[in-house]
PDB file of N, CA and C in Angstrom:
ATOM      1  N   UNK A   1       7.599  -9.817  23.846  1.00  0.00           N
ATOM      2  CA  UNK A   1       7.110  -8.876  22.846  1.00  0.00           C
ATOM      3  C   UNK A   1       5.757  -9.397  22.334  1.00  0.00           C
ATOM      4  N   UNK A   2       4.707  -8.655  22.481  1.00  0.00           N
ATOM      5  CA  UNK A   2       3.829  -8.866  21.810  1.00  0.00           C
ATOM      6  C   UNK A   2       3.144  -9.425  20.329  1.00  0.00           C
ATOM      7  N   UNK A   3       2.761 -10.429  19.834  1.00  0.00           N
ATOM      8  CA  UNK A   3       2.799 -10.804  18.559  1.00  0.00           C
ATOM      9  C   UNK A   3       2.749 -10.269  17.419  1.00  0.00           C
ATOM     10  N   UNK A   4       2.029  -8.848  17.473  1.00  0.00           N
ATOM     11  CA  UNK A   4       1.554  -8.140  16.692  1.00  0.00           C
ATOM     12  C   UNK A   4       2.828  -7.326  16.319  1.00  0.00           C
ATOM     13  N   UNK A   5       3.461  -6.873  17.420  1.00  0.00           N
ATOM     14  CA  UNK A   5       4.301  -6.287  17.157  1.00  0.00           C
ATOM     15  C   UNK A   5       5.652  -6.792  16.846  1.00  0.00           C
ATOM     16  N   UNK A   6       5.490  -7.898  17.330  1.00  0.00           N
ATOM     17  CA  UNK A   6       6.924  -8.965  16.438  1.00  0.00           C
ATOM     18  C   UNK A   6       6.591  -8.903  15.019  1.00  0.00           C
ATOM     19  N   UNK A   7       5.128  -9.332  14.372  1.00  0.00           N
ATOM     20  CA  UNK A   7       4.971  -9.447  13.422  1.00  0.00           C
ATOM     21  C   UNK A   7       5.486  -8.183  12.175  1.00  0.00           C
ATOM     22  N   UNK A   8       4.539  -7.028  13.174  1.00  0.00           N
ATOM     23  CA  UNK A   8       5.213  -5.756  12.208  1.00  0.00           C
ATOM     24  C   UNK A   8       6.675  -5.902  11.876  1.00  0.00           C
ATOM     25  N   UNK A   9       7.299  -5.897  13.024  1.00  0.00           N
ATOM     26  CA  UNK A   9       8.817  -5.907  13.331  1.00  0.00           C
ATOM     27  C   UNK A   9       8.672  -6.720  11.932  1.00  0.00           C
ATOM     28  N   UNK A  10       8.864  -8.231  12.128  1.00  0.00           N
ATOM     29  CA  UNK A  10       9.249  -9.148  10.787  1.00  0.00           C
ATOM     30  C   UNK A  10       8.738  -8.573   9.273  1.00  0.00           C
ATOM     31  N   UNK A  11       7.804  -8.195   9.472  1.00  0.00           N
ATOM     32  CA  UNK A  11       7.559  -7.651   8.030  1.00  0.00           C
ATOM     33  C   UNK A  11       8.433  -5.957   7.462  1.00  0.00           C
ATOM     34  N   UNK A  12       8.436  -4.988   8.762  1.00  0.00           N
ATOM     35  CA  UNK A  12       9.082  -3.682   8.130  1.00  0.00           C
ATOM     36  C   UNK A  12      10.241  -4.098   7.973  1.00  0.00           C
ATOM     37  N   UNK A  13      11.184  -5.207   8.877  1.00  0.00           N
ATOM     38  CA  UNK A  13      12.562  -5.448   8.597  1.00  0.00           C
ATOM     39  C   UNK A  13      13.468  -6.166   7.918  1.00  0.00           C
ATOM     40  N   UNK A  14      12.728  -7.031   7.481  1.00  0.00           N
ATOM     41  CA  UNK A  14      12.995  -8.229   6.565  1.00  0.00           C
ATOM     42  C   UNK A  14      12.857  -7.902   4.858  1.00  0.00           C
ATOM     43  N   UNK A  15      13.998  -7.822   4.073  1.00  0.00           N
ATOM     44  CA  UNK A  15      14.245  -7.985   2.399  1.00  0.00           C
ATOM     45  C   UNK A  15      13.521  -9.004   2.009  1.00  0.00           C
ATOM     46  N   UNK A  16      12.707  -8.668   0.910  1.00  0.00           N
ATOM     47  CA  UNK A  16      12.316 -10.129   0.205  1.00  0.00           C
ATOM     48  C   UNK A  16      13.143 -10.761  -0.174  1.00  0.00           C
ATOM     49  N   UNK A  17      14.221 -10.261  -0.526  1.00  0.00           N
ATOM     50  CA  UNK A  17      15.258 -11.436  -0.522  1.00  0.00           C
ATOM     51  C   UNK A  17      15.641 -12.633   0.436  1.00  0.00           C
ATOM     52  N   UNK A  18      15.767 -12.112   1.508  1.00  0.00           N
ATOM     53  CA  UNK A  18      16.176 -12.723   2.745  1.00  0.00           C
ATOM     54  C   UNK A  18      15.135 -14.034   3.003  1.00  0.00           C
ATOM     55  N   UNK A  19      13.967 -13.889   1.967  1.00  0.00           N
ATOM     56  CA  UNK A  19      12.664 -14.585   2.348  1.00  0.00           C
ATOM     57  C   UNK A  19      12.565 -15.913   1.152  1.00  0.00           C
ATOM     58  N   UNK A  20      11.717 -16.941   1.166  1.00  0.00           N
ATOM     59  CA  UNK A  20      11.414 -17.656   0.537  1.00  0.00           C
ATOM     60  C   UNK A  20      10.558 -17.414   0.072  1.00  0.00           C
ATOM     61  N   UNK A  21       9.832 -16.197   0.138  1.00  0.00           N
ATOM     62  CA  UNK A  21       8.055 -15.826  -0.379  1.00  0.00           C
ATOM     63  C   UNK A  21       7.954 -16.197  -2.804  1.00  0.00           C
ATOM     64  N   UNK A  22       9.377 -16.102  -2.982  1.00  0.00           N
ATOM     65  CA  UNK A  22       9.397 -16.540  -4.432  1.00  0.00           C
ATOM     66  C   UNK A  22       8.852 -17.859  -4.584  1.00  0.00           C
ATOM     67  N   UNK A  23       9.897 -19.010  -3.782  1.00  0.00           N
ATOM     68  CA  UNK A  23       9.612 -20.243  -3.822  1.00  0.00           C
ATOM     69  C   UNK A  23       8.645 -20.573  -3.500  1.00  0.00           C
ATOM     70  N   UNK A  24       7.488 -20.256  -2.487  1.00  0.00           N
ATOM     71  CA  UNK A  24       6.638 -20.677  -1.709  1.00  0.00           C
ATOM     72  C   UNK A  24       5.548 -20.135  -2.915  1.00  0.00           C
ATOM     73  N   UNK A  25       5.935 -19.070  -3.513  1.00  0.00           N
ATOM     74  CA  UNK A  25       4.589 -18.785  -4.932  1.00  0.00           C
ATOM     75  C   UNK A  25       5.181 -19.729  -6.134  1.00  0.00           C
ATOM     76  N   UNK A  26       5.707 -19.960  -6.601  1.00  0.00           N
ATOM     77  CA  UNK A  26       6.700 -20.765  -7.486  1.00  0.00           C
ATOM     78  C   UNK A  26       6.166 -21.997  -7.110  1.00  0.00           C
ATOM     79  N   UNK A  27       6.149 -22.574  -5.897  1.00  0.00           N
ATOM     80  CA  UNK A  27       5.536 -23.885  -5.193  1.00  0.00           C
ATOM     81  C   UNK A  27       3.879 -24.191  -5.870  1.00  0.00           C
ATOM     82  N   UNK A  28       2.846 -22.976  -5.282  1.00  0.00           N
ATOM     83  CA  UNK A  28       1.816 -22.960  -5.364  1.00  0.00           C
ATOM     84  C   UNK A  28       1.263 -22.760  -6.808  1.00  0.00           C
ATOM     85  N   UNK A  29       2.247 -21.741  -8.060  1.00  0.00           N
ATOM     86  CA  UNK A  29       2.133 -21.707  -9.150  1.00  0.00           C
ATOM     87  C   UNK A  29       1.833 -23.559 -10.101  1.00  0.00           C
ATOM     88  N   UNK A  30       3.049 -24.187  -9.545  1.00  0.00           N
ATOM     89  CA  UNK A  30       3.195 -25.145 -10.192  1.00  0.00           C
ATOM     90  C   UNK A  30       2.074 -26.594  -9.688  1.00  0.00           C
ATOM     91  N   UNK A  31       1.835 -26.090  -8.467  1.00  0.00           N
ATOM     92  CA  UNK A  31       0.833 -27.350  -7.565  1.00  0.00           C
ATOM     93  C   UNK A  31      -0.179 -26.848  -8.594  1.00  0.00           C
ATOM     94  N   UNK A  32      -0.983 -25.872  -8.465  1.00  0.00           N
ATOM     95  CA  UNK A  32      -2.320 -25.685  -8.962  1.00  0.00           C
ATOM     96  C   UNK A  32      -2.167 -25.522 -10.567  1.00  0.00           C
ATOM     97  N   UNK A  33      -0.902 -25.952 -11.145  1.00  0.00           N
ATOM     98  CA  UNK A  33      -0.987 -25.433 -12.590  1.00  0.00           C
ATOM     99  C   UNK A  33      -1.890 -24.019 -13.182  1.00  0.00           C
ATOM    100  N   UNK A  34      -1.331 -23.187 -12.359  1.00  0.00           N
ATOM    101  CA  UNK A  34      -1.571 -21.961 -13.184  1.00  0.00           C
ATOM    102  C   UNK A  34      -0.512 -20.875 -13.525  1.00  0.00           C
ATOM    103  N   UNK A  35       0.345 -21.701 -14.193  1.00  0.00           N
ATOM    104  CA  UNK A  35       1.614 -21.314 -15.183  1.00  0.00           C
ATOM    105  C   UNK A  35       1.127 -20.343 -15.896  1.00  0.00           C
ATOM    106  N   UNK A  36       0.280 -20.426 -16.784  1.00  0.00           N
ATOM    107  CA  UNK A  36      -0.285 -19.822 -18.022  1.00  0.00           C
ATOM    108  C   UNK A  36      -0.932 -18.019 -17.140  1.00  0.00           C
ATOM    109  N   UNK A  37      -1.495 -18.372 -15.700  1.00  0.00           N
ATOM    110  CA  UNK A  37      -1.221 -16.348 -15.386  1.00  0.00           C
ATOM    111  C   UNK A  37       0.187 -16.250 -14.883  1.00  0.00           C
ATOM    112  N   UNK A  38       1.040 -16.565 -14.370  1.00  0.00           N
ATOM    113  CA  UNK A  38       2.188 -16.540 -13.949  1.00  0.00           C
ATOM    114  C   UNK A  38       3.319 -17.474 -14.205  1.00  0.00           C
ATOM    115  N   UNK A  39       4.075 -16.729 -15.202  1.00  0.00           N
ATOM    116  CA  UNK A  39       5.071 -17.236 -16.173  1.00  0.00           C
ATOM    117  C   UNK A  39       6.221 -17.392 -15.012  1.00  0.00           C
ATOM    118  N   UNK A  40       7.258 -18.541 -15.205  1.00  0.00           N
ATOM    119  CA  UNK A  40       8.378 -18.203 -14.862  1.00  0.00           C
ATOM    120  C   UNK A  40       9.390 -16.463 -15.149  1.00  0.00           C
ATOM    121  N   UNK A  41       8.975 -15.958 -16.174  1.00  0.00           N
ATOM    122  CA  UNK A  41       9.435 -15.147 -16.414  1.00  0.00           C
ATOM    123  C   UNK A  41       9.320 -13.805 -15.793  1.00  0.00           C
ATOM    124  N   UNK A  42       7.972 -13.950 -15.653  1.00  0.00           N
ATOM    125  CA  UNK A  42       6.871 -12.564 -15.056  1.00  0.00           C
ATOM    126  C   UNK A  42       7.532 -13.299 -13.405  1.00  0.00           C
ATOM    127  N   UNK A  43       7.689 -13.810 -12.972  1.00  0.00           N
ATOM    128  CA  UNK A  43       7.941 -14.278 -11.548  1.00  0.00           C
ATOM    129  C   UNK A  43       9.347 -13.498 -11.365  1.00  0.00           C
ATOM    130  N   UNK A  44      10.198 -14.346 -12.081  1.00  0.00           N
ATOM    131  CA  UNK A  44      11.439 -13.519 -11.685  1.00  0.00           C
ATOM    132  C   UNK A  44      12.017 -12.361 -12.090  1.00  0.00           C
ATOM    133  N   UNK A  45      10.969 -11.578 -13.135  1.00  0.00           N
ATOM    134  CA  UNK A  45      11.133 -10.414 -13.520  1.00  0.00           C
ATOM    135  C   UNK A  45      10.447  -8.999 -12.042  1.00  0.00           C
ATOM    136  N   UNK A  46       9.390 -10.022 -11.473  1.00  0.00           N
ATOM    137  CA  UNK A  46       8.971  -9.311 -10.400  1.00  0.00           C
ATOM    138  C   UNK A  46      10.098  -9.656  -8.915  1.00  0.00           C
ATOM    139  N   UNK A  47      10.530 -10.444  -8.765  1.00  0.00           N
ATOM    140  CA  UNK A  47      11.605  -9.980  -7.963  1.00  0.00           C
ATOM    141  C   UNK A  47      12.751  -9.817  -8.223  1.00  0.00           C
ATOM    142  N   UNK A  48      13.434 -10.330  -9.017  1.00  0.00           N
ATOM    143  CA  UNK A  48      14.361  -8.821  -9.569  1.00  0.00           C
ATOM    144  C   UNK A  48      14.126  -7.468  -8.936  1.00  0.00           C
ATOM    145  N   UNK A  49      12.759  -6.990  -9.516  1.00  0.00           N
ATOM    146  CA  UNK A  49      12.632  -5.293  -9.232  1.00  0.00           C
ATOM    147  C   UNK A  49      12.102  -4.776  -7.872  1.00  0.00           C
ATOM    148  N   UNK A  50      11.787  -6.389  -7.152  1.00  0.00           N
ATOM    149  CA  UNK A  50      11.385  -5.982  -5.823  1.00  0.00           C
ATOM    150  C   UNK A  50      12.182  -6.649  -4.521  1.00  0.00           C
ATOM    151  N   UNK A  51      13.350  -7.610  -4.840  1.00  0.00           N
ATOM    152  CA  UNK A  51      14.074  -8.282  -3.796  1.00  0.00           C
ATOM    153  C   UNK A  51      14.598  -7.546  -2.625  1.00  0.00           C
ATOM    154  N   UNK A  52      15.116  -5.980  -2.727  1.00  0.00           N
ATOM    155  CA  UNK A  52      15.592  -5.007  -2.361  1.00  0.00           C
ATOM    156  C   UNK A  52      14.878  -4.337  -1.317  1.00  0.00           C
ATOM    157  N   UNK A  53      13.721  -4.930  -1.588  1.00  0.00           N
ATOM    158  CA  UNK A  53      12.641  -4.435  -0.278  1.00  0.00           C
ATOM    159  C   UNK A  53      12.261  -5.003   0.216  1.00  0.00           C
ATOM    160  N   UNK A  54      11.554  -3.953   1.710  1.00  0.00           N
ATOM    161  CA  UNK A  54      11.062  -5.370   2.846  1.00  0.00           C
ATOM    162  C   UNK A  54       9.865  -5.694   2.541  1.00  0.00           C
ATOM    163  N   UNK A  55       9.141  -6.811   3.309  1.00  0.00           N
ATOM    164  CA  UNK A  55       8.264  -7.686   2.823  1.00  0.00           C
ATOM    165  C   UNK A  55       6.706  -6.324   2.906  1.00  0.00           C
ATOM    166  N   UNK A  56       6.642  -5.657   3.587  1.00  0.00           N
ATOM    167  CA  UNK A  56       5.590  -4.975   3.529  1.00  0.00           C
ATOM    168  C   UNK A  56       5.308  -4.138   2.235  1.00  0.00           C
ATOM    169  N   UNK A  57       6.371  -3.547   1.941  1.00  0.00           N
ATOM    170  CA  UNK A  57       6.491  -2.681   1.015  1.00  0.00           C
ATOM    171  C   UNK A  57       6.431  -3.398  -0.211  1.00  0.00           C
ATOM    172  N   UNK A  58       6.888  -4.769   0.040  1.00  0.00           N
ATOM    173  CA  UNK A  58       6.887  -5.642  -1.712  1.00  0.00           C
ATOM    174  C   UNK A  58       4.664  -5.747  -1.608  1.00  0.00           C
ATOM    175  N   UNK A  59       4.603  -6.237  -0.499  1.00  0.00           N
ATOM    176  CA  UNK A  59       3.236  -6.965  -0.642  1.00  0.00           C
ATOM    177  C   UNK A  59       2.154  -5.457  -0.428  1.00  0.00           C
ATOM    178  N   UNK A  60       2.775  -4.625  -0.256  1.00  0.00           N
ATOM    179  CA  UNK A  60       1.647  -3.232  -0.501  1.00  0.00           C
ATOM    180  C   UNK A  60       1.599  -2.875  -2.152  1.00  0.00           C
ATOM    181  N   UNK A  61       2.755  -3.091  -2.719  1.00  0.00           N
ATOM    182  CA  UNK A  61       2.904  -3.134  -4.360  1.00  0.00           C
ATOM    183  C   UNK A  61       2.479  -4.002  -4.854  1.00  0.00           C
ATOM    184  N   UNK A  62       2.494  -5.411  -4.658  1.00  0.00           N
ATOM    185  CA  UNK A  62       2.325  -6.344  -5.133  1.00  0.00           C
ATOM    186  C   UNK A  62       0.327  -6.579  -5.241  1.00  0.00           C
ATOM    187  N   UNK A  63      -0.314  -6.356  -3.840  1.00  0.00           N
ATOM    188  CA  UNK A  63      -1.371  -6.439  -3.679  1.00  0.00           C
ATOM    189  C   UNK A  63      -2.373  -5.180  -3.855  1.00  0.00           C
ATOM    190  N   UNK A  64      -1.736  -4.360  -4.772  1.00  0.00           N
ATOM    191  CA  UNK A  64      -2.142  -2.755  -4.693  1.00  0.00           C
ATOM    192  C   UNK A  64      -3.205  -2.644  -5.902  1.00  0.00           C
ATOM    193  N   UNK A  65      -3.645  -1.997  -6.263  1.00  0.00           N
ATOM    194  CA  UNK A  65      -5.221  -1.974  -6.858  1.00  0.00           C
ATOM    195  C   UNK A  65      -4.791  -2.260  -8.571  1.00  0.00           C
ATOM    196  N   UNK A  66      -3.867  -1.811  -8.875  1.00  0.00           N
ATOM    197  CA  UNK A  66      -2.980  -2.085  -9.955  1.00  0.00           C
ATOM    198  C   UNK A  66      -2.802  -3.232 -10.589  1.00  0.00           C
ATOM    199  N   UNK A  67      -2.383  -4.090  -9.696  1.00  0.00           N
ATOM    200  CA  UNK A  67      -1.964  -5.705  -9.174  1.00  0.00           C
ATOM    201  C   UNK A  67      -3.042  -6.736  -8.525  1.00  0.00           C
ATOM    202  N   UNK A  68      -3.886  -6.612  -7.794  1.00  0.00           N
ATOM    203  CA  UNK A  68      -5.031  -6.962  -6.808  1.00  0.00           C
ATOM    204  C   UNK A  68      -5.417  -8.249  -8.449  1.00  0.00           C
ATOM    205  N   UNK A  69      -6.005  -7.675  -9.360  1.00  0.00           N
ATOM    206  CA  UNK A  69      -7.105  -8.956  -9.986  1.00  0.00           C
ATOM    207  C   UNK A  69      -5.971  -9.949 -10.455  1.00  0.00           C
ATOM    208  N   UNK A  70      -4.374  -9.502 -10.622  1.00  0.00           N
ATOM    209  CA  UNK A  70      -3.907 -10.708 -11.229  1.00  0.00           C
ATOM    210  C   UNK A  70      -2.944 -10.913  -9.871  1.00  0.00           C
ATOM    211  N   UNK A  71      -3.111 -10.871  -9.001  1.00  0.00           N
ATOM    212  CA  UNK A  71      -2.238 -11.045  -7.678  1.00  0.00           C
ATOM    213  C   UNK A  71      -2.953 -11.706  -6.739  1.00  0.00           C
ATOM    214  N   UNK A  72      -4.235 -11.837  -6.488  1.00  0.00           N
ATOM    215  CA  UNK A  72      -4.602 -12.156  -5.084  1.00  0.00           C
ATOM    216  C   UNK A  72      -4.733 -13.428  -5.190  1.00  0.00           C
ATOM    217  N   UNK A  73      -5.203 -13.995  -6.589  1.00  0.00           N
ATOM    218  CA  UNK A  73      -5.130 -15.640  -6.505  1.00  0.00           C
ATOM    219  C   UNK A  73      -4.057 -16.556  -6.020  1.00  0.00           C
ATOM    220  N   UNK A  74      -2.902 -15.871  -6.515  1.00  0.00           N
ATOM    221  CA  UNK A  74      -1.781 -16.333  -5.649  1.00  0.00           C
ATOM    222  C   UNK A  74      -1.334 -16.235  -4.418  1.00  0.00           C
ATOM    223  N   UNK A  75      -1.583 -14.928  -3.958  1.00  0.00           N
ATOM    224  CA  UNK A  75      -1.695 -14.750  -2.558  1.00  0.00           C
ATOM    225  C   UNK A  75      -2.544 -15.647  -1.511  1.00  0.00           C
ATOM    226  N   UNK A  76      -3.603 -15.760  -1.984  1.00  0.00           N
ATOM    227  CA  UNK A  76      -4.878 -16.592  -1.219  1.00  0.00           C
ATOM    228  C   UNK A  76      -4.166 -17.803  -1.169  1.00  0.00           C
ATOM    229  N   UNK A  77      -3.286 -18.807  -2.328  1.00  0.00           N
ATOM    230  CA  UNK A  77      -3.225 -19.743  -2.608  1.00  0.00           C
ATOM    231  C   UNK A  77      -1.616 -20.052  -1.560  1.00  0.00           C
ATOM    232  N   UNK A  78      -0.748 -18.957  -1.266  1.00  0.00           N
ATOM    233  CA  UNK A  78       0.388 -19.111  -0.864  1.00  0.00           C
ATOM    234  C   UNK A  78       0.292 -18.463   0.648  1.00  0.00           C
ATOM    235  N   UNK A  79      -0.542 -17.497   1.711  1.00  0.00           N
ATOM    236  CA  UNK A  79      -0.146 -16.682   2.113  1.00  0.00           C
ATOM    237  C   UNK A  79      -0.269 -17.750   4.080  1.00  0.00           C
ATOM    238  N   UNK A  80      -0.480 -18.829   3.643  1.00  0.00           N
ATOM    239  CA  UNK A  80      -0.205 -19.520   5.028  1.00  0.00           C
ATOM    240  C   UNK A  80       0.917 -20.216   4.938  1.00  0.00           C
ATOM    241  N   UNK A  81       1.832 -20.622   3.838  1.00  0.00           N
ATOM    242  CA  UNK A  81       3.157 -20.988   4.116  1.00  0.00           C
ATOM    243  C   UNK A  81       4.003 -20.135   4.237  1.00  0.00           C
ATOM    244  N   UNK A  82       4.163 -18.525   3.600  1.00  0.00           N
ATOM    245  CA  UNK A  82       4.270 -17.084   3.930  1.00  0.00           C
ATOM    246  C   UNK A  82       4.443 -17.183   5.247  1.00  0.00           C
ATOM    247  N   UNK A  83       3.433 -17.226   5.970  1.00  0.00           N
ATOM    248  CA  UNK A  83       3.411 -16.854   7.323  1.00  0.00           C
ATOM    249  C   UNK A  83       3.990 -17.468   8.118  1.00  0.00           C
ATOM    250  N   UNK A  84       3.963 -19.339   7.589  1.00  0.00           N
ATOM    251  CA  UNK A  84       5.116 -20.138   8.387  1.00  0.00           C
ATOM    252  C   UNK A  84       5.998 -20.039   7.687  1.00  0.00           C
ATOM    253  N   UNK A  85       6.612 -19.592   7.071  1.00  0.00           N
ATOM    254  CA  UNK A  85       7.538 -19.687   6.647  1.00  0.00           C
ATOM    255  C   UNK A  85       8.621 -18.306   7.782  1.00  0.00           C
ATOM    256  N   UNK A  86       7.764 -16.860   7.960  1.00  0.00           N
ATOM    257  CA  UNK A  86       8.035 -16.073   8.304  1.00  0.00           C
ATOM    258  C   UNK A  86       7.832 -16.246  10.059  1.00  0.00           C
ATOM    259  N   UNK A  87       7.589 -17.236  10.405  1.00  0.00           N
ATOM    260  CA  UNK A  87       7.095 -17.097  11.395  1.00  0.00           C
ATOM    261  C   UNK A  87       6.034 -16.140  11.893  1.00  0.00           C
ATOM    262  N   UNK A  88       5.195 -16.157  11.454  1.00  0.00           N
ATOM    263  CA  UNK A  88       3.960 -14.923  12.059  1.00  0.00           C
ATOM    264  C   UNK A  88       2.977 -15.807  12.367  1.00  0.00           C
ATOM    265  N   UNK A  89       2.115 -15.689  13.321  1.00  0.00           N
ATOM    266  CA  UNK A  89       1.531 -16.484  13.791  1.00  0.00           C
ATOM    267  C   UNK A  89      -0.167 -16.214  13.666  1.00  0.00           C
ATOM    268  N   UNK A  90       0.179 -14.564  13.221  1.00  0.00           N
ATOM    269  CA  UNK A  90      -1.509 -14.013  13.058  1.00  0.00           C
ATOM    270  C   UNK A  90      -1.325 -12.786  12.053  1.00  0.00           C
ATOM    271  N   UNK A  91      -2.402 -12.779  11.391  1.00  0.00           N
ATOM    272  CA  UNK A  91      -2.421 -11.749  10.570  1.00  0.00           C
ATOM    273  C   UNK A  91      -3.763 -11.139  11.106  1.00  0.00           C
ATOM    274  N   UNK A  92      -4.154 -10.631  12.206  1.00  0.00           N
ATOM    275  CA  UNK A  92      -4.962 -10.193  12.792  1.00  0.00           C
ATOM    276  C   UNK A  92      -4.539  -8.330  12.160  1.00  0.00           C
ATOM    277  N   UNK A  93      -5.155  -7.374  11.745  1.00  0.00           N
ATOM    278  CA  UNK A  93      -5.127  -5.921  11.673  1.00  0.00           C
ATOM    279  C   UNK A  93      -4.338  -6.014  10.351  1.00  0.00           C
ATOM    280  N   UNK A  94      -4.393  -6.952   9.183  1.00  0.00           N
ATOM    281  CA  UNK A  94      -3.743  -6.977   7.755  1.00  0.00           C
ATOM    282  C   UNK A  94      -5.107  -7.034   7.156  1.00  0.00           C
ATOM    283  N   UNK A  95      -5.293  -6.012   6.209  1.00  0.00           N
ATOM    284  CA  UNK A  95      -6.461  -6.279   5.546  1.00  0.00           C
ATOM    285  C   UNK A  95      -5.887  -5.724   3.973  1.00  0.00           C
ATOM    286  N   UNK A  96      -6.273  -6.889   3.126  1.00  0.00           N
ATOM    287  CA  UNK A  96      -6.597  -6.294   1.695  1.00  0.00           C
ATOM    288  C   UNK A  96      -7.620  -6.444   0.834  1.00  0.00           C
ATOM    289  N   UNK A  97      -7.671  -5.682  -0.041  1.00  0.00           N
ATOM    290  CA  UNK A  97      -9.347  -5.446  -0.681  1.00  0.00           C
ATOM    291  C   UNK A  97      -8.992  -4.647  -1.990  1.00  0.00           C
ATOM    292  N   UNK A  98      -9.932  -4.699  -3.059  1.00  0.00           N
ATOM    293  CA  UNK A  98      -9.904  -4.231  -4.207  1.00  0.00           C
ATOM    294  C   UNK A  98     -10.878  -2.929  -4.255  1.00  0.00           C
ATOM    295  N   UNK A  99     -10.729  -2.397  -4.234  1.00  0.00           N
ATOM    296  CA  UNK A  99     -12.098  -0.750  -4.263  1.00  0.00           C
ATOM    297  C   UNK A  99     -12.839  -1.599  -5.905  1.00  0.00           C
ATOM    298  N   UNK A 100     -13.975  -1.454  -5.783  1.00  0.00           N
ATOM    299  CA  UNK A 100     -14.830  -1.871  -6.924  1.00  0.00           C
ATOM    300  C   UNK A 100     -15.834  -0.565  -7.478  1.00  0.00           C
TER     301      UNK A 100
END
C-alpha cells in the first residue's frame, strides 16, 4: 500500500482516543513550560469533547482558523512524535495555514 494512502487510512480511521496525541502535547506542554497557554484543564477539557473522533477530524478542529493562533505552537512543537507515534512516515499533501 502506498504511504500516502496508509497514512490517510491511519488518520480517517483511528479515535483520538486510541492515540497518545494528549500525552505527546502534555509532554511538549511541560518540556517547554508553556503551562500558562495550555492549562491542564483546557487540555483535558479538549479531549473530553474530542476523544470520540478520528484523528483528522480532531486536528481539522483543532487547527481550524478559530483555534490556529492558540494551537499551532503546540502543534509545531509536538507534530513529529505525532507522526512516530502514529506511524506516518510523511506528511507530504497536509497543509495548514491561517487566512490573514
Amino acid at each position: 500500500m502506498p504511504v500516502l494512502v496508509k497514512n490517510k487510512k491511519i488518520v480517517k480511521t483511528t479515535l483520538l482516543k486510541k492515540t497518545n496525541i494528549f500525552d505527546i502535547f502534555n509532554k511538549h506542554i511541560n518540556k517547554n513550560k508553556i503551562q500558562d497557554q495550555y492549562s491542564k484543564e483546557m487540555m483535558e477539557k479538549t479531549y473530553e469533547k474530542y476523544k470520540n473522533r478520528n484523528i483528522i477530524d480532531f486536528f481539522k478542529l483543532f487547527l481550524s482558523d478559530k483555534m490556529f493562533e492558540n494551537t499551532c505552537e503546540l502543534f509545531y512543537l509536538s507534530y513529529r512524535d505525532i507522526m512516530d507515534d502514529l506511524n506516518i512516515k510523511s506528511m507530504f499533501g497536509w497543509t495548514y495555514f491561517l487566512h490573514i
